[in-house]
Structure formats: C-alpha cells, structure tokens
Protein backbone atom coordinates (compact mmCIF):
# COMPACT_ATOMS: atom_id res chain seq x y z
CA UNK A 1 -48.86 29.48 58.40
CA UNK A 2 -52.14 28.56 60.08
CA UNK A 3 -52.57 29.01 63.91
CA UNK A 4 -55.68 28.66 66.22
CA UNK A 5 -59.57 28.24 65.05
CA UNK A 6 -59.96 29.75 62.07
CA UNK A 7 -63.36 30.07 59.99
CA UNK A 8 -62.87 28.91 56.51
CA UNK A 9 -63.52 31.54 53.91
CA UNK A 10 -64.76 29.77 50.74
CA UNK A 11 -62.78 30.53 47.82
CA UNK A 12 -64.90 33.09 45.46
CA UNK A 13 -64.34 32.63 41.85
CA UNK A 14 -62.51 35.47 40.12
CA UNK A 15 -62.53 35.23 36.32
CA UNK A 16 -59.28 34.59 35.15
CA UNK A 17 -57.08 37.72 34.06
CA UNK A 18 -57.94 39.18 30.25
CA UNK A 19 -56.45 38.03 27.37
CA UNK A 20 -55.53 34.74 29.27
CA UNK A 21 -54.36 32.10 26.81
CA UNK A 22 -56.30 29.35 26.60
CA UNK A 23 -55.28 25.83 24.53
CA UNK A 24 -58.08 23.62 24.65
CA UNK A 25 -57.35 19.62 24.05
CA UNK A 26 -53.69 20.01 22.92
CA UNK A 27 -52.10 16.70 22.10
CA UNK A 28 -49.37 15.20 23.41
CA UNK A 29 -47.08 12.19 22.00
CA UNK A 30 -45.94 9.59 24.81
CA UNK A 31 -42.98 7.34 24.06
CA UNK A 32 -45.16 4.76 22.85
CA UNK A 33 -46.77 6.65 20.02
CA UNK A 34 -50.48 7.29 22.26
CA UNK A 35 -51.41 10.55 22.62
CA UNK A 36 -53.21 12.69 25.80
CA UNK A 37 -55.21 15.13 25.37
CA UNK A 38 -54.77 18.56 28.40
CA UNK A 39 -55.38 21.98 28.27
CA UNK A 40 -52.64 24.77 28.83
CA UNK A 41 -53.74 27.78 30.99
CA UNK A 42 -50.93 30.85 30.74
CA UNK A 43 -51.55 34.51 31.97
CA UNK A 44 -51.98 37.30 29.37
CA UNK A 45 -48.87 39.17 29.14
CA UNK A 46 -45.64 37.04 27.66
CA UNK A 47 -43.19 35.43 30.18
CA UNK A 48 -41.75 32.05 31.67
CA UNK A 49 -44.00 31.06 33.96
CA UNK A 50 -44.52 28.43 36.97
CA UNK A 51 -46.35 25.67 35.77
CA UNK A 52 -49.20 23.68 38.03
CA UNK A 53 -49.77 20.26 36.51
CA UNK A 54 -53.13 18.44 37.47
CA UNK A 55 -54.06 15.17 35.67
CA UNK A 56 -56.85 12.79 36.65
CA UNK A 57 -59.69 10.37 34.80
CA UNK A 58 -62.55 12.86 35.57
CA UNK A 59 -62.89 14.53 32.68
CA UNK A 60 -60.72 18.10 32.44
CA UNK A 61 -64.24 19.28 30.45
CA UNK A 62 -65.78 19.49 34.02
CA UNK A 63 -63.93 22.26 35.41
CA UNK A 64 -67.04 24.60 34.75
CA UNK A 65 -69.21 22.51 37.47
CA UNK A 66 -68.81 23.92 41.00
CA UNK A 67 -66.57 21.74 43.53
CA UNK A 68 -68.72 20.57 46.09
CA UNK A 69 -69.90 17.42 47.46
CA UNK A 70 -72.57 17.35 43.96
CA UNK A 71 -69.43 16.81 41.86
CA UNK A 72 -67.04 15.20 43.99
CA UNK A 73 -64.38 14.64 41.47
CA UNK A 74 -64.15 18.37 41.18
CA UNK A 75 -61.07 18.41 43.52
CA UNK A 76 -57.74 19.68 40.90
CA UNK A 77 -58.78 23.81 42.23
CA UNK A 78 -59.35 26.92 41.43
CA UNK A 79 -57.72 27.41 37.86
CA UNK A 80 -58.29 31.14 37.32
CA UNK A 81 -57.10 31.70 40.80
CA UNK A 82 -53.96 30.43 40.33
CA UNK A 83 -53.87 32.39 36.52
CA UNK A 84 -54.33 35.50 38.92
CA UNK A 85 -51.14 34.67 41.18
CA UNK A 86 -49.42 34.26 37.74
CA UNK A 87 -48.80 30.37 36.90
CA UNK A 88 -49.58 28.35 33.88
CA UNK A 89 -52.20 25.39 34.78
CA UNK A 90 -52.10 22.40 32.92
CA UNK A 91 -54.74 20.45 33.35
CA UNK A 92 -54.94 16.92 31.28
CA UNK A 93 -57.20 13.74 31.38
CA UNK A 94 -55.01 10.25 32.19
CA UNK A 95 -54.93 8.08 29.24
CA UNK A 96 -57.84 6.37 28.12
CA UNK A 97 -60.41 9.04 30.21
CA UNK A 98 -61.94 12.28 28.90
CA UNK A 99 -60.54 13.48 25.54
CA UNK A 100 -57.28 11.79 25.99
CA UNK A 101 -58.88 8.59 23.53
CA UNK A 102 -55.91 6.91 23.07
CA UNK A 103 -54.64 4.16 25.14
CA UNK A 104 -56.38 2.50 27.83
CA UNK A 105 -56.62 3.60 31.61
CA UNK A 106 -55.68 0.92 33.96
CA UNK A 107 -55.96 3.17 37.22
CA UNK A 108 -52.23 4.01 38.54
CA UNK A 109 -50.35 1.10 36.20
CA UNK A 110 -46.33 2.14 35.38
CA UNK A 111 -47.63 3.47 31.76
CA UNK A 112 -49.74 5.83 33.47
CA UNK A 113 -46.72 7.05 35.87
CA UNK A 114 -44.50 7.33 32.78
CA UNK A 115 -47.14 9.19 31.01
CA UNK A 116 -47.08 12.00 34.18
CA UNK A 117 -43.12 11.95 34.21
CA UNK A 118 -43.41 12.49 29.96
CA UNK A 119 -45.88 15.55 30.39
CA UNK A 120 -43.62 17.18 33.39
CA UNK A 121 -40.92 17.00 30.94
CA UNK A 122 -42.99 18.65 27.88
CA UNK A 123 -44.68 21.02 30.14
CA UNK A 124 -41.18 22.47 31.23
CA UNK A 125 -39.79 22.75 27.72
CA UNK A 126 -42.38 24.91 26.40
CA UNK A 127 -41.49 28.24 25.16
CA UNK A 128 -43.86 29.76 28.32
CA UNK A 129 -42.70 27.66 31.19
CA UNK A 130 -39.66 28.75 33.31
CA UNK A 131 -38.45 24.87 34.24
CA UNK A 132 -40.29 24.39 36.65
CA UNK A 133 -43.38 22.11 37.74
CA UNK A 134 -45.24 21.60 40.82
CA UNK A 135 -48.38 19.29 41.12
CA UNK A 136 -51.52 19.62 42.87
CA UNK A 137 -55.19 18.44 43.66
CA UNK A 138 -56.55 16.25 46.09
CA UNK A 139 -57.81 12.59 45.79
CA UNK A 140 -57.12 11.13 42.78
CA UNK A 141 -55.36 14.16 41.69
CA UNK A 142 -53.27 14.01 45.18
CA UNK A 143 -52.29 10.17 44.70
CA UNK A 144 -50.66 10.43 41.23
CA UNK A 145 -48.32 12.73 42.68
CA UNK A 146 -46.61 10.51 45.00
CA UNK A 147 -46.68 8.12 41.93
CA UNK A 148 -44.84 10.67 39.76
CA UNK A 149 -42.67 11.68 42.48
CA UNK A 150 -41.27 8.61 43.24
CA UNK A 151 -39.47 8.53 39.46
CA UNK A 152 -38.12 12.02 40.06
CA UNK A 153 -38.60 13.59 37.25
CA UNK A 154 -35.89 16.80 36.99
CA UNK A 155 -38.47 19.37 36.28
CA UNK A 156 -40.75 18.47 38.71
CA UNK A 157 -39.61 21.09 41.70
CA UNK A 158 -42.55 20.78 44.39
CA UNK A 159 -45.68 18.45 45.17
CA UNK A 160 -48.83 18.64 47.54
CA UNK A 161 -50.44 16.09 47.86
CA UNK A 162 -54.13 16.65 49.57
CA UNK A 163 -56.13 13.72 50.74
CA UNK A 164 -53.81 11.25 48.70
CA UNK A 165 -53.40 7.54 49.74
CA UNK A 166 -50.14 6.53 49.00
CA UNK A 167 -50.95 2.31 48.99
CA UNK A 168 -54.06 1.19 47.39
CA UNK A 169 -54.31 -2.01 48.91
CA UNK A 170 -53.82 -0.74 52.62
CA UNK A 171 -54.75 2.50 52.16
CA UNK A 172 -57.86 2.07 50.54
CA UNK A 173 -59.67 -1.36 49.16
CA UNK A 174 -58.11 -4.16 51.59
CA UNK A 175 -58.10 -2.56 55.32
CA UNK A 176 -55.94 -5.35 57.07
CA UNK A 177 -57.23 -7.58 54.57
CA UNK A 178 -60.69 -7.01 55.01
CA UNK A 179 -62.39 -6.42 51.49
CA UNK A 180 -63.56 -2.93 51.49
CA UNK A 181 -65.90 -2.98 47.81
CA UNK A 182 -68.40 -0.17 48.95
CA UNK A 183 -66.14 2.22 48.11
CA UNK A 184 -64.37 1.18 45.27
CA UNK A 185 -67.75 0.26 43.36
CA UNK A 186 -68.96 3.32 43.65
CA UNK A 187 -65.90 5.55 42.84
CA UNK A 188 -65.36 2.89 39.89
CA UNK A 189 -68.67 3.06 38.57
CA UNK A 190 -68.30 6.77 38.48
CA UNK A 191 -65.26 7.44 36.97
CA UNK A 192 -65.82 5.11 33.78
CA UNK A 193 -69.33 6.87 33.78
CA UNK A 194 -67.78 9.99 33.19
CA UNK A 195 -65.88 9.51 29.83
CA UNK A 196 -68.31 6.91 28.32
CA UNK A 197 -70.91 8.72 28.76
CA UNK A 198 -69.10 11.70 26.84
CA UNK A 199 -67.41 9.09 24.45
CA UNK A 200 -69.44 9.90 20.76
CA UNK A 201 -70.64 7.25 18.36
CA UNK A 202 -70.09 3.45 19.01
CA UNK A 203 -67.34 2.87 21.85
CA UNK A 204 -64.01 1.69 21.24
CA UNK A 205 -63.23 -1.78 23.01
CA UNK A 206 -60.34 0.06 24.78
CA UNK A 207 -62.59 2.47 26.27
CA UNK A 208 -63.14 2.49 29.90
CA UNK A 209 -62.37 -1.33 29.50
CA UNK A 210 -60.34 -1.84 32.95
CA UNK A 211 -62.40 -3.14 35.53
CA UNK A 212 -60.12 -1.79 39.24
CA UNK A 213 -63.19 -3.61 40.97
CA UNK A 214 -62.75 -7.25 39.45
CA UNK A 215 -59.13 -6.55 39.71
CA UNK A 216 -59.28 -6.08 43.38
CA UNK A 217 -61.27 -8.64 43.87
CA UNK A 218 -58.85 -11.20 42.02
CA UNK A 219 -55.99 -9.95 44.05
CA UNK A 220 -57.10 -10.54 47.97
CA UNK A 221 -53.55 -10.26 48.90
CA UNK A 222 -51.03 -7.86 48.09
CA UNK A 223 -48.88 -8.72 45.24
CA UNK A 224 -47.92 -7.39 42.04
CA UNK A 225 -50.63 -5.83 40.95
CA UNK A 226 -50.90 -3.57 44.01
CA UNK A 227 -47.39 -2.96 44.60
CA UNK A 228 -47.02 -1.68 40.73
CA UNK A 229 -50.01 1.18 42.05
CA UNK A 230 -48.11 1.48 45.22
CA UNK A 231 -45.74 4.45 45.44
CA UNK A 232 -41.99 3.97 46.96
CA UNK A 233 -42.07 6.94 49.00
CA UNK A 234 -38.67 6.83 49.88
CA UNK A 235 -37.76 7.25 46.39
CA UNK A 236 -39.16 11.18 46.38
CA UNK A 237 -36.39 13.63 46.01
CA UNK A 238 -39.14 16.32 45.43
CA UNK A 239 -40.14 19.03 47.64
CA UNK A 240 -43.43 17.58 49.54
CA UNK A 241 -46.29 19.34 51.37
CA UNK A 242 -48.45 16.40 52.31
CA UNK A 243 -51.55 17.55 53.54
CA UNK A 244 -54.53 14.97 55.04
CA UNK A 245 -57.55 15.28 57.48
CA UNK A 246 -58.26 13.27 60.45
CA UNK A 247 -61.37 11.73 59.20
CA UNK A 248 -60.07 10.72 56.61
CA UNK A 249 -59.02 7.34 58.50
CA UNK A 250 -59.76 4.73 55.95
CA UNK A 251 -59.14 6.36 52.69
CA UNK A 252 -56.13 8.71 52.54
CA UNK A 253 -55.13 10.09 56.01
CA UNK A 254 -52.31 6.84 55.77
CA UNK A 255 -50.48 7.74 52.93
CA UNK A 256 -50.60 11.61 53.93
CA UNK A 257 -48.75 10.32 56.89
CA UNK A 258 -46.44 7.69 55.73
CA UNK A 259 -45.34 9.86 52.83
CA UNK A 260 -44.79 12.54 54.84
CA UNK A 261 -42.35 10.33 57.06
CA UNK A 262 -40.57 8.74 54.11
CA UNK A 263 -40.36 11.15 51.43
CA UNK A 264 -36.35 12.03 51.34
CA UNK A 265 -36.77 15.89 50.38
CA UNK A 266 -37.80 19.19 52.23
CA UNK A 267 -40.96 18.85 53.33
CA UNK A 268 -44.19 19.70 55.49
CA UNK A 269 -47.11 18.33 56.94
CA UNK A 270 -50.58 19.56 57.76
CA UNK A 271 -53.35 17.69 58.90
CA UNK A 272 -56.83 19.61 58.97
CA UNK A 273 -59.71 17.72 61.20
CA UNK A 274 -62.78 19.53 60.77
CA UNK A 275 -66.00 17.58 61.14
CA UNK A 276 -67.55 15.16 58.49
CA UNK A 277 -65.94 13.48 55.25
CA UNK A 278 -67.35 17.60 53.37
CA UNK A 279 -65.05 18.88 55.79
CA UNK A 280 -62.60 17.90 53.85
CA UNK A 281 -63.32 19.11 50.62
CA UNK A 282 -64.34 22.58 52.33
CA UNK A 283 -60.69 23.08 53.69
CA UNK A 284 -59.70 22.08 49.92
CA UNK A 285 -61.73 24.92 48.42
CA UNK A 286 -60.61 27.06 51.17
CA UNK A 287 -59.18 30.71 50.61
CA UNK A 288 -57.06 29.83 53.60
CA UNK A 289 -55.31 26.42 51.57
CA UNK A 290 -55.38 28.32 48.86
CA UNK A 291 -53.17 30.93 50.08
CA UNK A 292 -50.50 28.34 51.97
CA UNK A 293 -50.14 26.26 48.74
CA UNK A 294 -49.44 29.65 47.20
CA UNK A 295 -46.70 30.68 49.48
CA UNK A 296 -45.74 26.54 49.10
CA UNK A 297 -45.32 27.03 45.23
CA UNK A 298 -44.19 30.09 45.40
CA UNK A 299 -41.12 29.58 46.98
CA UNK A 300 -40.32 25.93 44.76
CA UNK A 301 -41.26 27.12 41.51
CA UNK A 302 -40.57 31.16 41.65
CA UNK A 303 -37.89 31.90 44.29
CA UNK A 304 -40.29 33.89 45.86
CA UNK A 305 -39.14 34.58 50.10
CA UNK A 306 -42.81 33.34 51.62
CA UNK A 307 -40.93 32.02 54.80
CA UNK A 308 -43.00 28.67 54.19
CA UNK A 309 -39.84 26.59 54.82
CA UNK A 310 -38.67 28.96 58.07
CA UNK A 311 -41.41 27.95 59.88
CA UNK A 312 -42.23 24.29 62.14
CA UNK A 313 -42.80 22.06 59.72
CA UNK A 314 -45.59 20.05 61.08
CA UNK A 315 -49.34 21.60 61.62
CA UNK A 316 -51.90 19.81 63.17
CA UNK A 317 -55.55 20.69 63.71
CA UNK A 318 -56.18 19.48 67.52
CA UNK A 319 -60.11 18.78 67.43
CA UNK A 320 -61.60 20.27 70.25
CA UNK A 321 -58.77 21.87 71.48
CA UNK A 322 -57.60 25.00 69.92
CA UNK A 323 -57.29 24.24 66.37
CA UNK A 324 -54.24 24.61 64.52
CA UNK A 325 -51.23 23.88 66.30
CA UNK A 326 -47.22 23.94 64.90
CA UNK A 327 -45.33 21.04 65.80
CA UNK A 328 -41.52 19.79 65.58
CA UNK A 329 -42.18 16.58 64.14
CA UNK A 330 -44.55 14.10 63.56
CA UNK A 331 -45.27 11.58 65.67
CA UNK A 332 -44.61 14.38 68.69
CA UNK A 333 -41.83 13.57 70.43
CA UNK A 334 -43.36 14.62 73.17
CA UNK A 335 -45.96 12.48 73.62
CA UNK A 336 -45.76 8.97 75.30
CA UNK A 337 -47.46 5.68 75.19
CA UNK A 338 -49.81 5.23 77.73
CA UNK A 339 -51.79 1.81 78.17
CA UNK A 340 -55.61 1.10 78.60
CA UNK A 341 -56.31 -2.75 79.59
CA UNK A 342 -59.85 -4.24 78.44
CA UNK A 343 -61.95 -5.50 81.35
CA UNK A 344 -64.71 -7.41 82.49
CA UNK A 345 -67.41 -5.27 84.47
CA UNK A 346 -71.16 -3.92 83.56
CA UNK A 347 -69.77 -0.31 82.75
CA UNK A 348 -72.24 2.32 82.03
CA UNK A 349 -72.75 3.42 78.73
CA UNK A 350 -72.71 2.24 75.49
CA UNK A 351 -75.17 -0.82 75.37
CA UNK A 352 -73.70 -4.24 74.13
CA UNK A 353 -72.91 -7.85 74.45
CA UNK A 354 -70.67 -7.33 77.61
CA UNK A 355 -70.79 -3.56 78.60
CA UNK A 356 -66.86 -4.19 78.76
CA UNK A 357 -64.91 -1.79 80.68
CA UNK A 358 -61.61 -0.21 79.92
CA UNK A 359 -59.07 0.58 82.61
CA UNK A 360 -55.96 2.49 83.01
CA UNK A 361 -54.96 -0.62 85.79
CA UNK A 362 -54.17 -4.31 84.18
CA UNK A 363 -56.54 -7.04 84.93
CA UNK A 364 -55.70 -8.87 88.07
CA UNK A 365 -57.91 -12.36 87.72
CA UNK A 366 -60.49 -11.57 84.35
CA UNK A 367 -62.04 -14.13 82.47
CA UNK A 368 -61.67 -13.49 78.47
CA UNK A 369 -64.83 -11.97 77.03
CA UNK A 370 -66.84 -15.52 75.18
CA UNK A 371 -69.75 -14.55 73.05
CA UNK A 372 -71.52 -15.63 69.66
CA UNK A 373 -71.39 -13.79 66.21
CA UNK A 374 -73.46 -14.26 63.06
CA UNK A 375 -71.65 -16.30 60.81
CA UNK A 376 -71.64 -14.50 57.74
CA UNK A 377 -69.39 -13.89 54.17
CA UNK A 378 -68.95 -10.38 53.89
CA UNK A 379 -68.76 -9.62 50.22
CA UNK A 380 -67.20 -5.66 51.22
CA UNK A 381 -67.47 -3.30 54.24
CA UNK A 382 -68.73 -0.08 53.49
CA UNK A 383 -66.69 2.81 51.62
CA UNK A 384 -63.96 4.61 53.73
CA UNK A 385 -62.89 1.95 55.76
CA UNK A 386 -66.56 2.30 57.57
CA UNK A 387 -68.33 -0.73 59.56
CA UNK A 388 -72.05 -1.20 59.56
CA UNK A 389 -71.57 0.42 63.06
CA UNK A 390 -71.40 4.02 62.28
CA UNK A 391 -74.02 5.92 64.19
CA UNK A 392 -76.95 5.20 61.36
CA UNK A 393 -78.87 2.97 63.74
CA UNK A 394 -80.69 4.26 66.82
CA UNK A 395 -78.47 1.41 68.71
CA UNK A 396 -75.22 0.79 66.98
CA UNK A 397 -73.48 -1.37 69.65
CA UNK A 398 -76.03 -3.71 70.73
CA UNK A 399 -74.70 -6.08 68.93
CA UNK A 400 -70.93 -5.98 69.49
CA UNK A 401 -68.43 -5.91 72.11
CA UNK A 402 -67.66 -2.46 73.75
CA UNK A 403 -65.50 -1.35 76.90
CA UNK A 404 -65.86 2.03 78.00
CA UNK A 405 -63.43 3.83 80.76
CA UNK A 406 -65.41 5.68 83.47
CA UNK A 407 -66.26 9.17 82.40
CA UNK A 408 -62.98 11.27 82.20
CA UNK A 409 -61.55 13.71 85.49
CA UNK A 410 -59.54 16.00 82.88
CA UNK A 411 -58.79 16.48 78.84
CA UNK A 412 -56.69 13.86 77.36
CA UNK A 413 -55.14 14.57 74.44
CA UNK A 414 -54.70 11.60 71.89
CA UNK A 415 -51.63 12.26 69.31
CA UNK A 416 -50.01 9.61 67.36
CA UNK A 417 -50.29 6.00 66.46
CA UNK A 418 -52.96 3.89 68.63
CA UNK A 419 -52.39 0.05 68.75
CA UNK A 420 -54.81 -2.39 69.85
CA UNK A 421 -53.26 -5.62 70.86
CA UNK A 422 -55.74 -8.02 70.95
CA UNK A 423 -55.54 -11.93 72.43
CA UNK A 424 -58.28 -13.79 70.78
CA UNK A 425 -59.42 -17.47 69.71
CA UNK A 426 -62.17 -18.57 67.83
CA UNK A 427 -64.21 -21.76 66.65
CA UNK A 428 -64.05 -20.53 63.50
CA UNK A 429 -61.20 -20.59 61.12
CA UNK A 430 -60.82 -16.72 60.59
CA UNK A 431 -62.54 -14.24 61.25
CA UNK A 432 -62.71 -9.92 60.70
CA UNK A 433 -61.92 -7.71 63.57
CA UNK A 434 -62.96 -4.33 63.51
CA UNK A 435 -62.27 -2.05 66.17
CA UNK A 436 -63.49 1.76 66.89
CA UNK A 437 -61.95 4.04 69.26
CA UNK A 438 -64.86 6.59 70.46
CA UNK A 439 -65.22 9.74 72.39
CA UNK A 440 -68.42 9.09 74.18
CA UNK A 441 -70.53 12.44 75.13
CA UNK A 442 -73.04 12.56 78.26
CA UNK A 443 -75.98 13.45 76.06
CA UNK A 444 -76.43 12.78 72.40
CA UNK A 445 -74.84 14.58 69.57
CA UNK A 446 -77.37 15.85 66.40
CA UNK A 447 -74.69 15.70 63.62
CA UNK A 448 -76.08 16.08 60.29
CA UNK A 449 -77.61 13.32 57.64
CA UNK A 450 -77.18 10.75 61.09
CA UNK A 451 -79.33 10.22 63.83
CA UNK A 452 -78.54 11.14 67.05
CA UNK A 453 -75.46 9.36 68.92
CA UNK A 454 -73.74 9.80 71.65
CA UNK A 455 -69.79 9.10 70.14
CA UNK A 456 -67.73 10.33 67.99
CA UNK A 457 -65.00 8.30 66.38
CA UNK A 458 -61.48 9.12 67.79
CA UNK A 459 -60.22 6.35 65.05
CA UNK A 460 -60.20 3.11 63.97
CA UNK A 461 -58.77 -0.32 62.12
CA UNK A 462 -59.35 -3.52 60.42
CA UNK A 463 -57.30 -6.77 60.99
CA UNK A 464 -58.23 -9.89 58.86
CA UNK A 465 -56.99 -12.78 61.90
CA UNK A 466 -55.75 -15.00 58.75
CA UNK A 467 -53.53 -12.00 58.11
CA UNK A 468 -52.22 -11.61 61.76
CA UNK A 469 -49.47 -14.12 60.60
CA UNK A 470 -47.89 -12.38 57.82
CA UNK A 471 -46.79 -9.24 60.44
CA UNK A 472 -43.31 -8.35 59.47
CA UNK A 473 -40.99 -7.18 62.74
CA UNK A 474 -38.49 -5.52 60.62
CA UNK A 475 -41.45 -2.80 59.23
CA UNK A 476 -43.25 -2.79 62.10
CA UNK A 477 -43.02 0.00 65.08
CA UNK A 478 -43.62 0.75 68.37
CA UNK A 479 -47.58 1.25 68.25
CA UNK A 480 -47.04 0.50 64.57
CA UNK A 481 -47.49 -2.74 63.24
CA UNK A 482 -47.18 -3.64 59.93
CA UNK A 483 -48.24 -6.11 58.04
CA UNK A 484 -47.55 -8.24 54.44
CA UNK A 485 -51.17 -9.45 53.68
CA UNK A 486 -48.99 -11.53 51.05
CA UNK A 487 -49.48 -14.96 52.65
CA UNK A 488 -52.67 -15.33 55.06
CA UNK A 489 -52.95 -18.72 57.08
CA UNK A 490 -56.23 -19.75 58.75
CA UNK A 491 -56.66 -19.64 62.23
C-alpha cells in the first residue's frame, strides 16, 4: 500500500529470466474465421502459470522502444519484469493493427470486445496457463479492459485499469457536447500511422480503413455508435483495481472513477496526482505501481497472501498536502458540500472582462454579469478536454469572465465532485461554456514547456447550453449531474 510523499523510482529494465520462451506472432482463430496475431511470454522452467493479457492497435513489435513521453503508446509495461515475478505475458495487436492483418479495426466495436473475451478464453486453455487471466496497461490498453470486463469472461480473474476512460463520448471526444477533435486527430493519425507504415507491399483496402475522427464527427450526439464503445460498468463481475490521476480531467480520470463506483466485484481505487499530463506516465513506469499491481495480481491470479484486499480500499494522492492518503470510500463520506456564490465586485487578481468575485455569502442585490463574445464555430477544443485558456499566453483571462475569492485565511481541502450551477441567457441560440476551477498563487509559478502563470487548475468542465436540456434527474446526483447529449434543443 502507498502512504505519504514518496519519490518515484523508475523501473530499471532487467532482462527477462534465461531460457524464457518466447512465441513471436502466434495466430489465433476468432469465431468468425479472422485471425490475430500476439506473442506468448512464459518463464523458463515448466509450470502453469498466471497469465497478463495486454492487447492494443500500437503495434506489439514496439515493445523494444523505451516508454516515455517519445513513444507514448508505449504504456502495456514492463514485460520481462513481470517474466521475473513468474507470469506468462501475452501481448497481441487488436484486429486489423500490427501483425494481426486480418479483419479490420474499428476502435472498441463489439467484434473487437468478442475478440478480447475469445483470446482470455485461449490464453487460459493453454497447456502453460493455470486458468487464470488478469489484464493490464494504461490508455488504450486500460480502456479495453472495462470493455472485456463487462462480458465476464470466466477466466478472466482480475483487471487494472490505468488511465482508462470508460465512455468515449463523455469521457473523451464530446465534453458536454462540446467537440473536442484536437485530441482525437492526433491520437488517430498516430495509431493508423503505426501499422501502415509497417504494412509491406501495396495496402489492403481493409487496412487502417476506419476513420474514429469522421465517425465522431458524424455522431455529435450520443447514440449507437458511442454507446456500442461504451462499457456497462455495472456489468463487471471481475476483480477491479481502477487506477487514474488527477490531471487527467478530460481524458480518463472519469471512467477511473465511475468504474470504480459501478463495477459489482471486489475492488480498489487509487488516484495518483503528480504534476503535468508525464506525470502520469512516470507513476505508470514506476517501481512503486509496479510492485502494488504485483501484490494486486498476485493475490487474483496466484493465491498468493499480499494483504492487498485487507487494506482501505481507496488511495488518494492529496496534492499539496501529504501525498498518499487511505480512504473508506470514494466520494469521502466525510466531506460536505460547501457553496461559493459568483459576485459582482473589481476583485484583485486574475485580469478579465469583470474581475468577478467569488464569495462564501449569497448575493444580496447583484446585477448578472452582461458582456460580448466573439462569435465564432469552433471546429474542436484542444486535446484533453483543454481550452485555449491554459496558461500558454502571457494573459490567459483577459478575455473571459473570472471571479476570484479573496486570498485564503487557512488550507481548504477540495475532495469530490464540484458542480457549477450556472443561470445564463444569451442572444445567441447556443452557445459553449467552459469553466476552470484554479488555485491562484501570490507570485507566478515557472512550470515547465509554459510560461509563467500564476494558477494552477484545481479542475474543470464543458457544458454545450443546447445540451443543458437533455439532463436526466434519475442519473444525475447531488453535485453530479448527468446528462443524455441524445437530443440537444437550441436556446
């Protein structure tokens, strides 16, 4: 179990054992005749072993590349460490991707899902395997597992998903509705880079012929083609050790929570929040992870007593304030809902349209807040979730609304769901809102690749006002609303 600060310890390779057994490309039949193509990892000496099954459209091939922020889709681990703690690794390329030729990839479709559930069941017949499989990896390789959970395959005995968004419409390319391309076209560009440019000779027309941006783009609202991506978390019968990061707000830290509250199995959560988006992938390729999913799989897949499931079964990384701490549950219990109130006023700080202030006391008699915005189509906010307001100007508010509380008297401690709840008209018939909740500092912070600033993002969200109508009561929560994005209506 993590406690406290802790200073990561990057994970050192360590060859994997001699006389490790090594199957390169082996072929495997789905029910529909295609074949994938992964390669089976077992220790030296003979045995049933526990089997870790990654699979992901970034080329198995790659392993030999270091994972860092150069090769981003490096993110399935360590392989030859986890040959040293004595499982079988199975790592395999998604239909359609890498070697796996066969088939076309269509990014998360129910083929693909019945594909994982097929391999799970191959992988724990094999003369080596002991029954049981766990998955892991992060990303990609963390979102596929809820996917493969949520059919509950037998064999499949433990999951952690890392970074993993559980909803690609919410989750990822349509925050509140708002189109979020920047992203997507990148990470789509990418991945089909990576097996055509490997693909020899003249490609096939199946190749790397799925465009996820044009489909996202075709489906503004959730529907079918989403929900088919979208995992039913309260389908998983598997044990679950969802694991996210706080800045990952925009990407995956959603589904790490939501699956973590829905999944109906044992099950643990850890959320990491070191600073920057590398922070992630640092904790990732951490000796400390590393050795927790270790004690994780151990117990699932080897009856091994690692007291992983005797302990709290929350851990959250408090920034600024201690580091790792265990918790009961998530949300706390413990915390409670306190209210700020926008206001009028020329606060100090942050410069903007209005200087706004924000108030622990309700307005008595303030006027609403009336000011003119560019009219503009946005074809995609940035990757992430991000706004054009992130820090890479020298002013980044001077053109929006802010309202800043007068400097804090103590800590405060934010833990849980936020909820803005904003009363707004327009003369326009809809409109984005985009809202950032920031920690502002008395002199500037240097944090690197960005410019000096004087915040740093607590968190944030996106709300489409076309979209405000399609808020469903019965899923929403207290500070938790939720919301259909199946039938929009202009403002």
């Amino acid at each position: 179990m993590l406690s406290g600060e802790i200073v990561l310890t990057p994970l050192r390779h360590t060859p994997a054992p001699a006389g490790a057994r090594i199957r390169k490309d082996v072929l495997v039949a789905m029910s529909d005749g295609v074949e994938v193509s992964l390669d089976v990892y077992c220790p030296a000496e003979n045995g049933h072993f526990a089997a870790l099954y990654a699979v992901s459209p970034y080329r198995k091939d790659l392993t030999h590349l270091p994972p860092s922020a150069s090769f981003r889709f490096r993110e399935c681990g360590d392989i030859d460490w986890w040959l040293n703690r004595g499982y079988a690794f199975i790592h395999a390329d998604i239909r359609g991707t890498g070697h796996s030729r066969q088939g076309q990839w269509r990014n998360g479709a129910l083929r693909e899902q019945r594909d994982m559930v097929e391999t799970i069941g191959w992988i724990a017949a094999q003369p080596w395997s002991n029954g049981r499989v766990g998955m892991t990896g992060e990303s990609y390789y963390g979102a596929v597992q809820w996917l493969a959970a949520q059919h509950q395959p037998p064999a499949l005995r433990a999951i952690a998903p890392y970074d993993a968004f559980a909803d690609p419409y919410r989750d990822a390319c349509y925050h509140g509705g708002l189109p979020c391309a920047g992203f997507l076209s990148w990470w789509a560009y990418n991945t089909r880079a990576l097996t055509l440019l490997d693909e020899p000779g003249p490609h096939a027309p199946h190749i790397m012929a799925f465009d996820p941006v044009g489909e996202a783009l075709r489906n503004p609202v959730d529907g079918p083609m989403w929900q088919e991506r979208s995992a039913e978390l309260s389908r998983i019968r598997t044990p679950t050790y969802s694991i996210g990061n706080w800045n990952m707000v925009g990407l995956h830290l959603r589904g790490n929570l939501t699956g973590y509250e829905q999944a109906q199995a044992p099950k643990k959560l850890m959320v990491y929040g070191g600073e920057g988006h590398h922070a992630s992938i640092d904790f990732f390729n951490s000796l400390e992870l590393h050795n927790e999913l270790d004690r994780w799989f151990g117990h699932w897949l080897k009856d091994e007593r690692t007291g992983v499931m005797e302990e709290p079964p929350v851990t959250l990384y408090i920034r600024n304030g201690g580091g790792f701490r265990a918790e009961g549950e998530w949300p706390p219990r413990r915390a409670r809902i306190r209210k700020l109130f926008l206001r009028q006023g020329r606060q100090r700080g942050a410069e903007s349209l209005n200087r706004g202030a924000l108030s622990w006391e309700p307005p008595t008699d303030d006027k609403p807040s009336v000011y003119d915005y560019p009219q503009e189509k946005w074809g995609g906010w940035p990757g992430f979730g991000t706004t054009v307001f992130e820090g890479l100007a020298p002013n980044p508010t001077k053109a929006i609304l802010t309202f800043t509380s007068k400097p804090l008297t103590r800590d405060l401690e934010i833990l849980g769901p936020i909820v803005l709840r904003l009363y707004a008209e327009s003369d326009q018939n809809d409109m984005d809102f985009i809202v950032k909740l920031s920690d502002e500092h008395a002199r500037p912070l240097f944090a690197p690749r960005f410019l000096p600033t004087r915040a740093q993002w607590v968190t944030r969200g996106f709300l489409r006002a076309s979209h405000a109508a399609t808020k469903d009561e019965e899923k929403s929560r207290p500070g938790r609303p939720y919301y259909r994005h199946d039938a929009p209506r202009l403002i």
